[in-house]
C-alpha atoms as a PDB file:
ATOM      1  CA  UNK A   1      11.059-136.112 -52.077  1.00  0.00           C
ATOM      2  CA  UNK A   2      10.990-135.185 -48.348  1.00  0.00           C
ATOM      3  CA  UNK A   3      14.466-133.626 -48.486  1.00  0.00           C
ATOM      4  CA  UNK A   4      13.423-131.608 -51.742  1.00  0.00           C
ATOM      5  CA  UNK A   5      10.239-130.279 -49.768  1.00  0.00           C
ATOM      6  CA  UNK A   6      12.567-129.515 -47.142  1.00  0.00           C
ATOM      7  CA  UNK A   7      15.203-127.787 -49.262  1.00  0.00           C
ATOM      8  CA  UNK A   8      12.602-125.982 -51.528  1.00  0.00           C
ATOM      9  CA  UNK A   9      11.022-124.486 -47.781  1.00  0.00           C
ATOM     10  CA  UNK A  10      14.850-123.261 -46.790  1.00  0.00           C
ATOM     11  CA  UNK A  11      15.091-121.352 -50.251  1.00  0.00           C
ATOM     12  CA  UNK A  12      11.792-119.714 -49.926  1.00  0.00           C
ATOM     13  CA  UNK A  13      12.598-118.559 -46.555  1.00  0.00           C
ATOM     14  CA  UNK A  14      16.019-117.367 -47.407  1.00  0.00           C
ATOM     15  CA  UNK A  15      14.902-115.673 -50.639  1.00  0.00           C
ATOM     16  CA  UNK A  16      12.326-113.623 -48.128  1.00  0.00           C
ATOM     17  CA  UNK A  17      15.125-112.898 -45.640  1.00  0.00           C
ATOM     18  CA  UNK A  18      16.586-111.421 -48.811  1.00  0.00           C
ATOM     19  CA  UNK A  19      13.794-109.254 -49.898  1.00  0.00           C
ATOM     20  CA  UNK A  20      12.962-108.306 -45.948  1.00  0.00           C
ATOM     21  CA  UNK A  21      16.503-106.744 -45.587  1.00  0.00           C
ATOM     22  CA  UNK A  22      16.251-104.955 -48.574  1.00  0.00           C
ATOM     23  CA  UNK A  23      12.945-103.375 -47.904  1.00  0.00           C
ATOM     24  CA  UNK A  24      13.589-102.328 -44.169  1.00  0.00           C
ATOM     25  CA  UNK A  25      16.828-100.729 -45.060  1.00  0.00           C
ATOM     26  CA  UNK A  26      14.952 -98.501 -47.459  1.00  0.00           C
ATOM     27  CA  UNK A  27      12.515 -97.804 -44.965  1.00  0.00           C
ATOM     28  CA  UNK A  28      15.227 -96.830 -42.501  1.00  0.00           C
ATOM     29  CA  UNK A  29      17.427 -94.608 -45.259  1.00  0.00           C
ATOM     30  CA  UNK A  30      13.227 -93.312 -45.826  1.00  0.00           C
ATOM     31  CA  UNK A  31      12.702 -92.785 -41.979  1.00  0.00           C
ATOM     32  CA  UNK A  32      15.658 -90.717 -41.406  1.00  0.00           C
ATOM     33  CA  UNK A  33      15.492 -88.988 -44.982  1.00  0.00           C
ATOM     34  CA  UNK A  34      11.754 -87.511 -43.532  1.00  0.00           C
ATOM     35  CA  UNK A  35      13.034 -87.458 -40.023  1.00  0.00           C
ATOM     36  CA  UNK A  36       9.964 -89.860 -39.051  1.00  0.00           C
ATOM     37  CA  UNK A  37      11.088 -92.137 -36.154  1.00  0.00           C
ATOM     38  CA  UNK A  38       8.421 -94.198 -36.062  1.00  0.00           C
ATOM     39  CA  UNK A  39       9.363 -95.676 -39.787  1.00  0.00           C
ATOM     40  CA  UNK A  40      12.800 -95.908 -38.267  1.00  0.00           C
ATOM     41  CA  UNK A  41      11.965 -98.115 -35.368  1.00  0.00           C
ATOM     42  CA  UNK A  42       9.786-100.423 -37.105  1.00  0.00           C
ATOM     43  CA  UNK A  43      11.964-101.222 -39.621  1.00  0.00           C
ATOM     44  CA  UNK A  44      14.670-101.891 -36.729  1.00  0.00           C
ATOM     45  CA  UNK A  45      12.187-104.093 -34.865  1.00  0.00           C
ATOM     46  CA  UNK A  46      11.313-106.015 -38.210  1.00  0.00           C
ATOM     47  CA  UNK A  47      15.206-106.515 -38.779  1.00  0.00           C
ATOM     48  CA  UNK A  48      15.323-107.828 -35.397  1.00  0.00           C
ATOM     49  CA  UNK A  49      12.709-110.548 -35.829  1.00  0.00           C
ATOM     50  CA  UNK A  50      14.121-111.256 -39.906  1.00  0.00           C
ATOM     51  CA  UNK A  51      17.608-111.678 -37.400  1.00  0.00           C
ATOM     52  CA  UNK A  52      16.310-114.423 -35.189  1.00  0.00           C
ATOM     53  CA  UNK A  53      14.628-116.149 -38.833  1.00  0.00           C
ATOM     54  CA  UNK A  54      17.711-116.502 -40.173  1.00  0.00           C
ATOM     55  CA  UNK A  55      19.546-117.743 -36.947  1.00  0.00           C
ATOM     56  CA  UNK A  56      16.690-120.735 -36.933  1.00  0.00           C
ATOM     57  CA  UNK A  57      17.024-121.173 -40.999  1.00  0.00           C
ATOM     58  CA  UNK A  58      20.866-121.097 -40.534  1.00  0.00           C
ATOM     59  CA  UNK A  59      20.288-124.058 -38.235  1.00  0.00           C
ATOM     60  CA  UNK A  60      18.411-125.925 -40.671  1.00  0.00           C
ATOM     61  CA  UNK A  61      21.410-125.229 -43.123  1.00  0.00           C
ATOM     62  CA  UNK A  62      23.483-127.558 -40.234  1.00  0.00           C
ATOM     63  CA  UNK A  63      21.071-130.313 -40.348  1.00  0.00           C
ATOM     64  CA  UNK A  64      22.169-131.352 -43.954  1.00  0.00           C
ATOM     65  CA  UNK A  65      24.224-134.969 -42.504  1.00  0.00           C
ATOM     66  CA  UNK A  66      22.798-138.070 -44.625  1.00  0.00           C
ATOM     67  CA  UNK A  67      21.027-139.065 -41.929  1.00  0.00           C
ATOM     68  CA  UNK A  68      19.863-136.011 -39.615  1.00  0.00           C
ATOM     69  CA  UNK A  69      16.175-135.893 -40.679  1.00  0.00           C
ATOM     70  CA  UNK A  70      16.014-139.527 -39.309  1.00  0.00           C
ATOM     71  CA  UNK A  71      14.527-140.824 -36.242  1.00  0.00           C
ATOM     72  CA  UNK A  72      16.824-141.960 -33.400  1.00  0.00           C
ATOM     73  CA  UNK A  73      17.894-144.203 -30.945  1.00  0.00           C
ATOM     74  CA  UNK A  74      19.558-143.203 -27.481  1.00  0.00           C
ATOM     75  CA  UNK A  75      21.788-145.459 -25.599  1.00  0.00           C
ATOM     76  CA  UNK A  76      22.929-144.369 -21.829  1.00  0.00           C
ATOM     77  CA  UNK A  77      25.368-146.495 -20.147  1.00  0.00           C
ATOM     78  CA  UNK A  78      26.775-146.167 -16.457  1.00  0.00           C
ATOM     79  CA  UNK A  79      30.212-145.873 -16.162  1.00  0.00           C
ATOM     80  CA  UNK A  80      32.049-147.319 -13.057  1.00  0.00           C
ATOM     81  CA  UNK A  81      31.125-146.339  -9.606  1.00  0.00           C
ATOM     82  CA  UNK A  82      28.682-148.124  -8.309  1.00  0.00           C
ATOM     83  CA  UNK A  83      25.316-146.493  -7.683  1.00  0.00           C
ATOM     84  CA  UNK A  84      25.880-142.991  -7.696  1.00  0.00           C
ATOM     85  CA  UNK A  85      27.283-143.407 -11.441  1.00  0.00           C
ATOM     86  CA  UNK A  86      23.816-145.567 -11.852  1.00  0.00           C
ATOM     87  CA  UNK A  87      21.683-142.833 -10.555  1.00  0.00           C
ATOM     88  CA  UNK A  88      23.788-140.444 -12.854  1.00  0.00           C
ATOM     89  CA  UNK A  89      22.702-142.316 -15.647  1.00  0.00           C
ATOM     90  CA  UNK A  90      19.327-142.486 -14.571  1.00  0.00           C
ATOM     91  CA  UNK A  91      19.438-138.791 -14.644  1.00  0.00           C
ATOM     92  CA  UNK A  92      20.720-138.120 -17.911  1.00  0.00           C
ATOM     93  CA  UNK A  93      18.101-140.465 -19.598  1.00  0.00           C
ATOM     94  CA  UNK A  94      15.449-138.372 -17.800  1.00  0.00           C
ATOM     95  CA  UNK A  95      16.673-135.040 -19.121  1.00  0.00           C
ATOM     96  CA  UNK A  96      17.318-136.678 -22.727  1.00  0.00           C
ATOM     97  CA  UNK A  97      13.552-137.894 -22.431  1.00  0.00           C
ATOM     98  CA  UNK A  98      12.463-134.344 -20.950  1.00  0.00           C
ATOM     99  CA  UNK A  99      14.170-132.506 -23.982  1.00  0.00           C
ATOM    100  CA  UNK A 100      12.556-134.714 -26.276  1.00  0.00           C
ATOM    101  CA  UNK A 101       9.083-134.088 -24.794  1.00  0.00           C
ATOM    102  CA  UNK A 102       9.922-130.582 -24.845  1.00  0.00           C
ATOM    103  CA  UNK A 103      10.074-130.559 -28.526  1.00  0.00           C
ATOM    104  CA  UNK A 104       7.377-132.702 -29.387  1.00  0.00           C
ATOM    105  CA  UNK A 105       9.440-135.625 -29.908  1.00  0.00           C
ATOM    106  CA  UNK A 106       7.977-139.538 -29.470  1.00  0.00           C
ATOM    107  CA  UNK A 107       9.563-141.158 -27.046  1.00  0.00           C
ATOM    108  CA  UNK A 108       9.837-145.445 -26.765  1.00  0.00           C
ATOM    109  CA  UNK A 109      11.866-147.509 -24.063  1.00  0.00           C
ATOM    110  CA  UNK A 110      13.059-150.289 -25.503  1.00  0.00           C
ATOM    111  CA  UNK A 111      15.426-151.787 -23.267  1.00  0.00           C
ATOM    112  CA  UNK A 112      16.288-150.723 -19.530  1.00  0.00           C
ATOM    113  CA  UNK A 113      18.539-152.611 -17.034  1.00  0.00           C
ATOM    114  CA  UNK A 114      18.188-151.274 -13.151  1.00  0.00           C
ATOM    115  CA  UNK A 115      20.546-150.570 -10.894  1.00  0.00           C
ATOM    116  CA  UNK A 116      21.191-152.445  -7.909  1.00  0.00           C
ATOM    117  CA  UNK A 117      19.979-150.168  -5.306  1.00  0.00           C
ATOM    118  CA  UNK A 118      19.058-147.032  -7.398  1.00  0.00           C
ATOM    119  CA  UNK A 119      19.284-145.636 -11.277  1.00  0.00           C
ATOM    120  CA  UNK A 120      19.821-147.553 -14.591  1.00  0.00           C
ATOM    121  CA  UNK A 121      23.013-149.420 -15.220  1.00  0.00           C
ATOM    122  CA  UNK A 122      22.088-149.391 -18.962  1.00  0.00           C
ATOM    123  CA  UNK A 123      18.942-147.733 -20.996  1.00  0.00           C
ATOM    124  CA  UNK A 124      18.006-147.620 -24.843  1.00  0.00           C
ATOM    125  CA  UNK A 125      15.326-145.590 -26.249  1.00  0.00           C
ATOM    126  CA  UNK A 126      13.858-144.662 -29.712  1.00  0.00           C
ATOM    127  CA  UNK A 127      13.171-141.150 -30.011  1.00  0.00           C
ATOM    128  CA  UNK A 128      11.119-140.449 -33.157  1.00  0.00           C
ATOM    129  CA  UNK A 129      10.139-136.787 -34.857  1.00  0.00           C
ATOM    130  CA  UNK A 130      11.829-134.740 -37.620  1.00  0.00           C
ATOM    131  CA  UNK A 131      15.891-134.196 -37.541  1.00  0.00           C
ATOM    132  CA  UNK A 132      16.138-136.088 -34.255  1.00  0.00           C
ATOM    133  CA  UNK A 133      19.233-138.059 -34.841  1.00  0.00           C
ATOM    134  CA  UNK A 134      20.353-134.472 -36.491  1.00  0.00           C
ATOM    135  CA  UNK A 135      20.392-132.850 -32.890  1.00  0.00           C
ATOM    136  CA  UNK A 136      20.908-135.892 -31.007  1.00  0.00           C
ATOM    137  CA  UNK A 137      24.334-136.788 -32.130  1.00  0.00           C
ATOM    138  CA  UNK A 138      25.816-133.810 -30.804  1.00  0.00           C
ATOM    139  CA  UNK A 139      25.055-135.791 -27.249  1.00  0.00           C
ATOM    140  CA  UNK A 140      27.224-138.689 -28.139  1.00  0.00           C
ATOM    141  CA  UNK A 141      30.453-138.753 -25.288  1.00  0.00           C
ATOM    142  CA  UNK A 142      31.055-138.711 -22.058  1.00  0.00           C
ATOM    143  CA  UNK A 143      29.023-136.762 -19.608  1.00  0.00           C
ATOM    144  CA  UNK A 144      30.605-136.598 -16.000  1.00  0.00           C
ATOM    145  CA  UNK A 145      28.928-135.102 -12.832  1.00  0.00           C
ATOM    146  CA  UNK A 146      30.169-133.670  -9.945  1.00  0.00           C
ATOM    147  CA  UNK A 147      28.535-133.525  -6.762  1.00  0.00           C
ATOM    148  CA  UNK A 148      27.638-134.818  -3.426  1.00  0.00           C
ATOM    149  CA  UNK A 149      26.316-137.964  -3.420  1.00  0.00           C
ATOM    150  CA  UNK A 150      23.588-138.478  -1.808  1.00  0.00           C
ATOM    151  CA  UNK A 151      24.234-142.324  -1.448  1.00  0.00           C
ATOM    152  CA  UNK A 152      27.239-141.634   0.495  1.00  0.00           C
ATOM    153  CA  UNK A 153      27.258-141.609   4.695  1.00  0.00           C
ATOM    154  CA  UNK A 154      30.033-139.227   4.896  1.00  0.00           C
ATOM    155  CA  UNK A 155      28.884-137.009   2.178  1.00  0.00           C
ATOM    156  CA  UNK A 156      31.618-136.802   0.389  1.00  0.00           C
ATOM    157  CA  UNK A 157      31.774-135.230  -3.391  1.00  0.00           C
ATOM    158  CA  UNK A 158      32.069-138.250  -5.892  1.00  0.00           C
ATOM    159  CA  UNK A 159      32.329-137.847  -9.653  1.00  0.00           C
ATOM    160  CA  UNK A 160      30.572-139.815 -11.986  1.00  0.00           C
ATOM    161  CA  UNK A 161      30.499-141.038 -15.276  1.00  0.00           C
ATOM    162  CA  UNK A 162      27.750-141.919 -17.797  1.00  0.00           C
ATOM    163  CA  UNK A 163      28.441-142.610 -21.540  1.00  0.00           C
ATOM    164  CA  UNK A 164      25.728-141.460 -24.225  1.00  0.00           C
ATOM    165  CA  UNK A 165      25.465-143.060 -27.395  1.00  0.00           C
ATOM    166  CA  UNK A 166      22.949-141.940 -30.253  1.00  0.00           C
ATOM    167  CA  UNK A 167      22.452-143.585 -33.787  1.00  0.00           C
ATOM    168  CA  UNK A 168      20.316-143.106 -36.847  1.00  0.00           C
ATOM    169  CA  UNK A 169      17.203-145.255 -37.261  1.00  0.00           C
ATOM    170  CA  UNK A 170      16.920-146.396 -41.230  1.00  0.00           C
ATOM    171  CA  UNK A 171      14.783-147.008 -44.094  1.00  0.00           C
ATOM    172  CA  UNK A 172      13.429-150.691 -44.371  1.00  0.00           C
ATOM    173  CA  UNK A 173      14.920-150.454 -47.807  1.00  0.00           C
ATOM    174  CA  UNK A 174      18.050-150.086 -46.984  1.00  0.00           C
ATOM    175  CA  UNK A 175      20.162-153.258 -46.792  1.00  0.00           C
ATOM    176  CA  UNK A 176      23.410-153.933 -44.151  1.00  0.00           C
ATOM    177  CA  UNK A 177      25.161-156.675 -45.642  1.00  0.00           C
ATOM    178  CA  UNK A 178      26.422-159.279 -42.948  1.00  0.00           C
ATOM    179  CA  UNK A 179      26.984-162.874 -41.941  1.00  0.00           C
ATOM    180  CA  UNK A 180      24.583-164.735 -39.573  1.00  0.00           C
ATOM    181  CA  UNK A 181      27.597-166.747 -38.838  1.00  0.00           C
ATOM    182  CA  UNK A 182      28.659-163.442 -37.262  1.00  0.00           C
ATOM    183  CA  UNK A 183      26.360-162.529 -35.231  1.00  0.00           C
ATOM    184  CA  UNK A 184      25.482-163.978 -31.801  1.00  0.00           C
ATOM    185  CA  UNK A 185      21.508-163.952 -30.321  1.00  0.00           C
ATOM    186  CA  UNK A 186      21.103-164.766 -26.792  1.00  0.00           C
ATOM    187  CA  UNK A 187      18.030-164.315 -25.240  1.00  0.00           C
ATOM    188  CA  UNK A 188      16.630-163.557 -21.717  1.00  0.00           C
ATOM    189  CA  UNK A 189      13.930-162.698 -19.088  1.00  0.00           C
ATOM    190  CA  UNK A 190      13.291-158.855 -19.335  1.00  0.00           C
ATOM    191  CA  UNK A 191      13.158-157.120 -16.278  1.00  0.00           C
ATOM    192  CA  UNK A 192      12.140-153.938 -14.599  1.00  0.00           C
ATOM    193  CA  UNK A 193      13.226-151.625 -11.633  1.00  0.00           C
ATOM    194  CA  UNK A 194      14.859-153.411  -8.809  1.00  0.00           C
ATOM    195  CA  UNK A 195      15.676-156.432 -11.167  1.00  0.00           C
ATOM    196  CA  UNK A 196      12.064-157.734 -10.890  1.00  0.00           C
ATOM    197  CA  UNK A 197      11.348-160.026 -13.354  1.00  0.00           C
ATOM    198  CA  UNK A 198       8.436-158.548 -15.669  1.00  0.00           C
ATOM    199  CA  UNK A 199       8.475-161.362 -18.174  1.00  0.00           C
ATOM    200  CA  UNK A 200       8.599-165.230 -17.064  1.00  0.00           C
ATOM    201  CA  UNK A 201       9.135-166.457 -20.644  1.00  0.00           C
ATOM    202  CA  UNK A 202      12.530-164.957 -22.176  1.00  0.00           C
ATOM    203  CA  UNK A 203      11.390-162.747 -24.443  1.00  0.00           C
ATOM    204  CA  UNK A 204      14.361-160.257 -24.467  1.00  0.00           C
ATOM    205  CA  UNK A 205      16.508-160.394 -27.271  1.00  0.00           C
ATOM    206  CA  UNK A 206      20.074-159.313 -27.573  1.00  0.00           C
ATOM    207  CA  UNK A 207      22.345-159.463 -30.822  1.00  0.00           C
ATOM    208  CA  UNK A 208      25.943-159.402 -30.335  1.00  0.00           C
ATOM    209  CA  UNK A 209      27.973-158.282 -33.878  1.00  0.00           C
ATOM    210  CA  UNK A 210      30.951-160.055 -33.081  1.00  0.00           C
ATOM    211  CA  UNK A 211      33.342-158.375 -35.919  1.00  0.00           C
ATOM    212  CA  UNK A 212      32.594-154.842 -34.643  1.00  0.00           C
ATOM    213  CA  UNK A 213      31.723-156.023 -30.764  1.00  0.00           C
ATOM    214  CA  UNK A 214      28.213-153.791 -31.534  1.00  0.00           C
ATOM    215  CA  UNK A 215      25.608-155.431 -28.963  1.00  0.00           C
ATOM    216  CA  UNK A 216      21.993-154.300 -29.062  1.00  0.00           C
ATOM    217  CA  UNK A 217      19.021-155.746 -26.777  1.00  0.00           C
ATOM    218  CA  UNK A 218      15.484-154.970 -26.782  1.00  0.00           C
ATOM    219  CA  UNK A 219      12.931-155.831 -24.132  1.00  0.00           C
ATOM    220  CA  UNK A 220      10.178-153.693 -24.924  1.00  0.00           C
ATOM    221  CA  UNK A 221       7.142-156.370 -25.939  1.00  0.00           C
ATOM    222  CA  UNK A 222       6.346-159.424 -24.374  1.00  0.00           C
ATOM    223  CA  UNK A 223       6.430-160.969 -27.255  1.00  0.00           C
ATOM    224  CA  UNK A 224      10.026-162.397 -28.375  1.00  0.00           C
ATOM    225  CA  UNK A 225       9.141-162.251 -31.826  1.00  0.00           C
ATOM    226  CA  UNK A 226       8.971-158.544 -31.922  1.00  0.00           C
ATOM    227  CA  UNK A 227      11.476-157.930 -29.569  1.00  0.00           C
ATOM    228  CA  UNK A 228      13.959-159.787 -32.458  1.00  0.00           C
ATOM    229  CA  UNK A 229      12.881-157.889 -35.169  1.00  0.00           C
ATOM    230  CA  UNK A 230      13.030-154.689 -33.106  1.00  0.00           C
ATOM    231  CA  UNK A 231      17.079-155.706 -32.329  1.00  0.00           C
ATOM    232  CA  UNK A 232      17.849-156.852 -35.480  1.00  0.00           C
ATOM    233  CA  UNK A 233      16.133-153.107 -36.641  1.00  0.00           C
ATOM    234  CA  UNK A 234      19.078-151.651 -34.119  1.00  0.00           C
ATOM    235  CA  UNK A 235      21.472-153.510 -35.165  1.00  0.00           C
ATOM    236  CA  UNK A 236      20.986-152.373 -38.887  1.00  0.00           C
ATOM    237  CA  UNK A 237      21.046-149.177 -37.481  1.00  0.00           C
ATOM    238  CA  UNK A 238      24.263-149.360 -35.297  1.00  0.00           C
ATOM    239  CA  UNK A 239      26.255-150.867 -38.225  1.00  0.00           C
ATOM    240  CA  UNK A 240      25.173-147.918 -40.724  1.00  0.00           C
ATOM    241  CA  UNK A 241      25.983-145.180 -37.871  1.00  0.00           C
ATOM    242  CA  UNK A 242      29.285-147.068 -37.927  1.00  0.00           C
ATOM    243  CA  UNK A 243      29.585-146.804 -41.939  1.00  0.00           C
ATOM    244  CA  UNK A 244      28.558-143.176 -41.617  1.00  0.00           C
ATOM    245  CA  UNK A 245      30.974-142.843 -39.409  1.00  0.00           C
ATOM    246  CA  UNK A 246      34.153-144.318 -41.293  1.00  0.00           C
ATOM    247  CA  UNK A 247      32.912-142.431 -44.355  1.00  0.00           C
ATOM    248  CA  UNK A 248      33.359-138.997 -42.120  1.00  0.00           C
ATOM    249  CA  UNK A 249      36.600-139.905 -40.563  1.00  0.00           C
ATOM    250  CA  UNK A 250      38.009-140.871 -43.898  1.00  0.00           C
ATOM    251  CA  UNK A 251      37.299-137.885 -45.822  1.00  0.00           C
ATOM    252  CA  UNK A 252      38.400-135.974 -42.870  1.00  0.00           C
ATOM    253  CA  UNK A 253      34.960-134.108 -42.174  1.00  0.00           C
ATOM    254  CA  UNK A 254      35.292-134.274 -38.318  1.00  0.00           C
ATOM    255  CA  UNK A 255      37.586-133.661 -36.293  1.00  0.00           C
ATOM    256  CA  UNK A 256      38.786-136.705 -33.854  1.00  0.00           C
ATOM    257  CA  UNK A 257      35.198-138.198 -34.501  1.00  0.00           C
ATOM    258  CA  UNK A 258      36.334-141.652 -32.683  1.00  0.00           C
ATOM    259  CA  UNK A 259      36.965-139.939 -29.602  1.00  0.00           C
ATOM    260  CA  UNK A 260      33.939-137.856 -29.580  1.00  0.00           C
ATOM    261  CA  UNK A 261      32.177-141.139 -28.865  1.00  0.00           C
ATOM    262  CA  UNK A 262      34.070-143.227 -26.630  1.00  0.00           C
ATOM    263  CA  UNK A 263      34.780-143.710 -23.169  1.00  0.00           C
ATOM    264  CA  UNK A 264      37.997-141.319 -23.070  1.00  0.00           C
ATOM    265  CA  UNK A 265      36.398-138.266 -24.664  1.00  0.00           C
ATOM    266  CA  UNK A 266      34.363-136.286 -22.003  1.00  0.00           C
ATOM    267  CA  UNK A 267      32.277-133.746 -23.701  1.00  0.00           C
ATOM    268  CA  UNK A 268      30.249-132.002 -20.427  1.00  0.00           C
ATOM    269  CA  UNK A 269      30.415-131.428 -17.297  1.00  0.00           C
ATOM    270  CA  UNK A 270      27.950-130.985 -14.904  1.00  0.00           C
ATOM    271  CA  UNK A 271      29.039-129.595 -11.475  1.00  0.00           C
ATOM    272  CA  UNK A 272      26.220-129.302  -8.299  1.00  0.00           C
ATOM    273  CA  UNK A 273      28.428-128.817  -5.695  1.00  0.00           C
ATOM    274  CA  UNK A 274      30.305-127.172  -4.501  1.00  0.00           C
ATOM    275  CA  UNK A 275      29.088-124.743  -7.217  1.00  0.00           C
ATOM    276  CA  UNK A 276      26.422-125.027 -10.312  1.00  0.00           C
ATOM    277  CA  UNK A 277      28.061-125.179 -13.450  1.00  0.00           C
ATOM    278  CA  UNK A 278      27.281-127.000 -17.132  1.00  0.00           C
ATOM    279  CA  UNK A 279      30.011-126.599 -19.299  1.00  0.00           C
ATOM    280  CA  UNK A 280      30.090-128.334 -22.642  1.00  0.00           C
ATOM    281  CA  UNK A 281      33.823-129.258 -23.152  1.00  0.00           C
ATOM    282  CA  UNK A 282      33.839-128.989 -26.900  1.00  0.00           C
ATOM    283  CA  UNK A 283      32.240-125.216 -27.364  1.00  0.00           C
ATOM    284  CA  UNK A 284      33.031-123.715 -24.298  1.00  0.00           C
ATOM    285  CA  UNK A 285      29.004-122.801 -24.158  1.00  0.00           C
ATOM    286  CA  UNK A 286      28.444-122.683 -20.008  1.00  0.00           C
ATOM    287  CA  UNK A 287      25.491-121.784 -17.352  1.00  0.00           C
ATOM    288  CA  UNK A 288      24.172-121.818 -14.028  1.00  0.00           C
ATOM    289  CA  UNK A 289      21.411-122.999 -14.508  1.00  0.00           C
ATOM    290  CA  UNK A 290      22.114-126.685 -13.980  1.00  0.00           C
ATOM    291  CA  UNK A 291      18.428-127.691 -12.787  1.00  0.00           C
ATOM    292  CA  UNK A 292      16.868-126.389 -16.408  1.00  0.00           C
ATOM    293  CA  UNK A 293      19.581-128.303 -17.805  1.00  0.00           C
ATOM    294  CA  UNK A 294      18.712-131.651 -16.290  1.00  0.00           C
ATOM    295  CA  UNK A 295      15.268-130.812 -16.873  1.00  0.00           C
ATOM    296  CA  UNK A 296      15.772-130.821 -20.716  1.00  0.00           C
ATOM    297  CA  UNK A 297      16.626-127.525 -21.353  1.00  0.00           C
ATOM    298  CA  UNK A 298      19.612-128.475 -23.735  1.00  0.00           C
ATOM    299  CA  UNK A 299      19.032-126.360 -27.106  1.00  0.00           C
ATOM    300  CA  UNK A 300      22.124-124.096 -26.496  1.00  0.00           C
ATOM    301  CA  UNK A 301      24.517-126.911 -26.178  1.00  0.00           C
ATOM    302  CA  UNK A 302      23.027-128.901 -28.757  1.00  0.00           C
ATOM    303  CA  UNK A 303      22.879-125.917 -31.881  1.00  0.00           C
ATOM    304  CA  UNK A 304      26.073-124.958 -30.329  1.00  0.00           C
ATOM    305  CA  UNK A 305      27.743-128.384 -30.615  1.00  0.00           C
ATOM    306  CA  UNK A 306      26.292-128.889 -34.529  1.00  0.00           C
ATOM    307  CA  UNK A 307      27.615-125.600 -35.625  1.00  0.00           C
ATOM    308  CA  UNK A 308      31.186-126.709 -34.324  1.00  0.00           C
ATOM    309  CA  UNK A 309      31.045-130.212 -35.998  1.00  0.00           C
ATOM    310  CA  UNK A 310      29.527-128.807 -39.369  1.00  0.00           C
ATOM    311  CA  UNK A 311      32.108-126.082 -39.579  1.00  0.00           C
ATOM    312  CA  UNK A 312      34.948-128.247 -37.673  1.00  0.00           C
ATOM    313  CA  UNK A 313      35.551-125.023 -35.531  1.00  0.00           C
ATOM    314  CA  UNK A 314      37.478-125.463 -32.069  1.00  0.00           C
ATOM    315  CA  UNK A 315      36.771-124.770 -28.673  1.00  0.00           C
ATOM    316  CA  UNK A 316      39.719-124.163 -25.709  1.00  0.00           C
ATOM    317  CA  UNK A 317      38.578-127.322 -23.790  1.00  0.00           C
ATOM    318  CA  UNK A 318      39.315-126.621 -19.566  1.00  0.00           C
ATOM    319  CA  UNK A 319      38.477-128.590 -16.742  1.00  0.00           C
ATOM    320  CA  UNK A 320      35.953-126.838 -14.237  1.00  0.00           C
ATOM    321  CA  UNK A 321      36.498-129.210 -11.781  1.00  0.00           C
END
């Protein structure tokens, strides 16, 4: 029913995108017929806004996957490095959290493992709000920075890796078939920045899938209870992403869609010094603008990124490095 409201909505607006162009055309032959510019240039200015309407219903046309209207859960991993790739992940949550905030998204942490001296080594959170696993799995990849670390005496420039992961959350109704012979729960004490305990009972819960090697933890209550049945939520969710997934690659839909979520496949690039540059790998979309970026400000890469998977377009992919 929600996807028929949501399709019936799209027609509507089409249908008066339709009937707009139509009537401001007339207007303009009308305009220049009596020689009245004033008819001409607000017919102009009213195709100019019916333009950016059907750019933004256009983008609703891309959010049409099985599962785009769904909530989501994030996963950001640190790659090797130490703690400047910890800090980078750190980083990247924060602008994933900003973006969502941005657009009126619910945010939840509901696991988070500290560095050792600074950043995350490993974070999951549910972001909840119409279409967010739509937009949010155009993040899933490889993000590498380039800079200066901070963390480093000599002040050298280090690159850095951090590994983003995004998957649908799913009906109740839905059922992932699956043996509890094959599935591993350990459980442990949950703990906060600086590895401080913030639990003395273990209430954390991870599930390790051991066919697939899917692992999900959740630490977010201190109840263990509802920590379980929040990880046991993931993991239905991780195994459908992974069904979804198959499904795509199978009938050929995307293009290389198992690298465009592993370790090898970088997708962006995020230069500080000795220059600003984000460049998204895939589209070729690029700006200067680096601190809006990590501040949230990711709407061009991310309606850039779903029109290339939708329409399986390509992008020259170059190093900036």
């Amino acid at each position: 029913m929600k996807e028929r409201t949501k399709l019936d909505g799209l027609i509507k607006e089409i249908d008066a995108l339709v009937s707009d162009l139509v009537d401001n055309l007339e207007l303009i032959e009308m305009g220049e017929a009596e020689d009245d510019a004033g008819i001409v240039t607000e017919a102009e200015n009213a195709l100019i806004a019916a333009r950016d309407r059907a750019a933004k219903a256009e983008l609703q046309t891309l959010l049409s996957g099985e599962a785009d209207a769904n909530n989501c859960y994030l996963e950001v991993h640190a790659g090797a490095g130490g703690t400047e790739a910890q800090d980078w992940a750190e980083m990247i949550t924060r602008m994933y959290v900003r973006w969502a905030e941005q657009h009126g998204y619910k945010t939840e942490w509901l696991e988070e493992s500290a560095g050792e001296e600074a950043g995350i080594k490993s974070a999951t959170i549910k972001i909840s709000g119409d279409n967010a696993y739509g937009w949010m799995k155009t993040e899933c990849g490889v993000h590498r920075l380039v800079r200066i670390s901070p963390y480093d005496s000599s002040a050298r420039r280090h690159t850095s890796f951090s590994s983003v992961w995004v998957y649908p959350e799913i009906d109740d109704d839905i059922e992932i078939a699956y043996d509890d012979k094959d599935l591993r729960v350990d459980t442990y004490r949950a703990s906060g920045a600086g590895g401080q305990h913030i639990n003395k009972t273990d209430s954390a819960v991870r599930i390790t899938h051991i066919p697939s090697g899917i692992v999900v933890q959740c630490q977010s209550d201190r109840s263990q209870h509802k920590n379980r049945a929040a990880a046991y939520k993931m993991l239905n969710a991780r195994l459908y992403e992974a069904e979804l997934r198959r499904r795509e690659e199978a009938s050929q839909a995307e293009h290389d869609a198992k690298t465009d979520i592993g370790w090898g496949h970088q997708i962006r690039s995020y230069v500080l010094q000795p220059y600003q540059m984000v460049k998204d790998l895939r589209t070729g979309v690029e700006t200067s603008s680096t601190g809006a970026v990590l501040d949230g400000d990711l709407d061009q890469f991310m309606e850039a990124a779903l029109a290339h998977r939708v329409k399986g377009g390509s992008a020259d992919i170059q190093d900036i490095d």
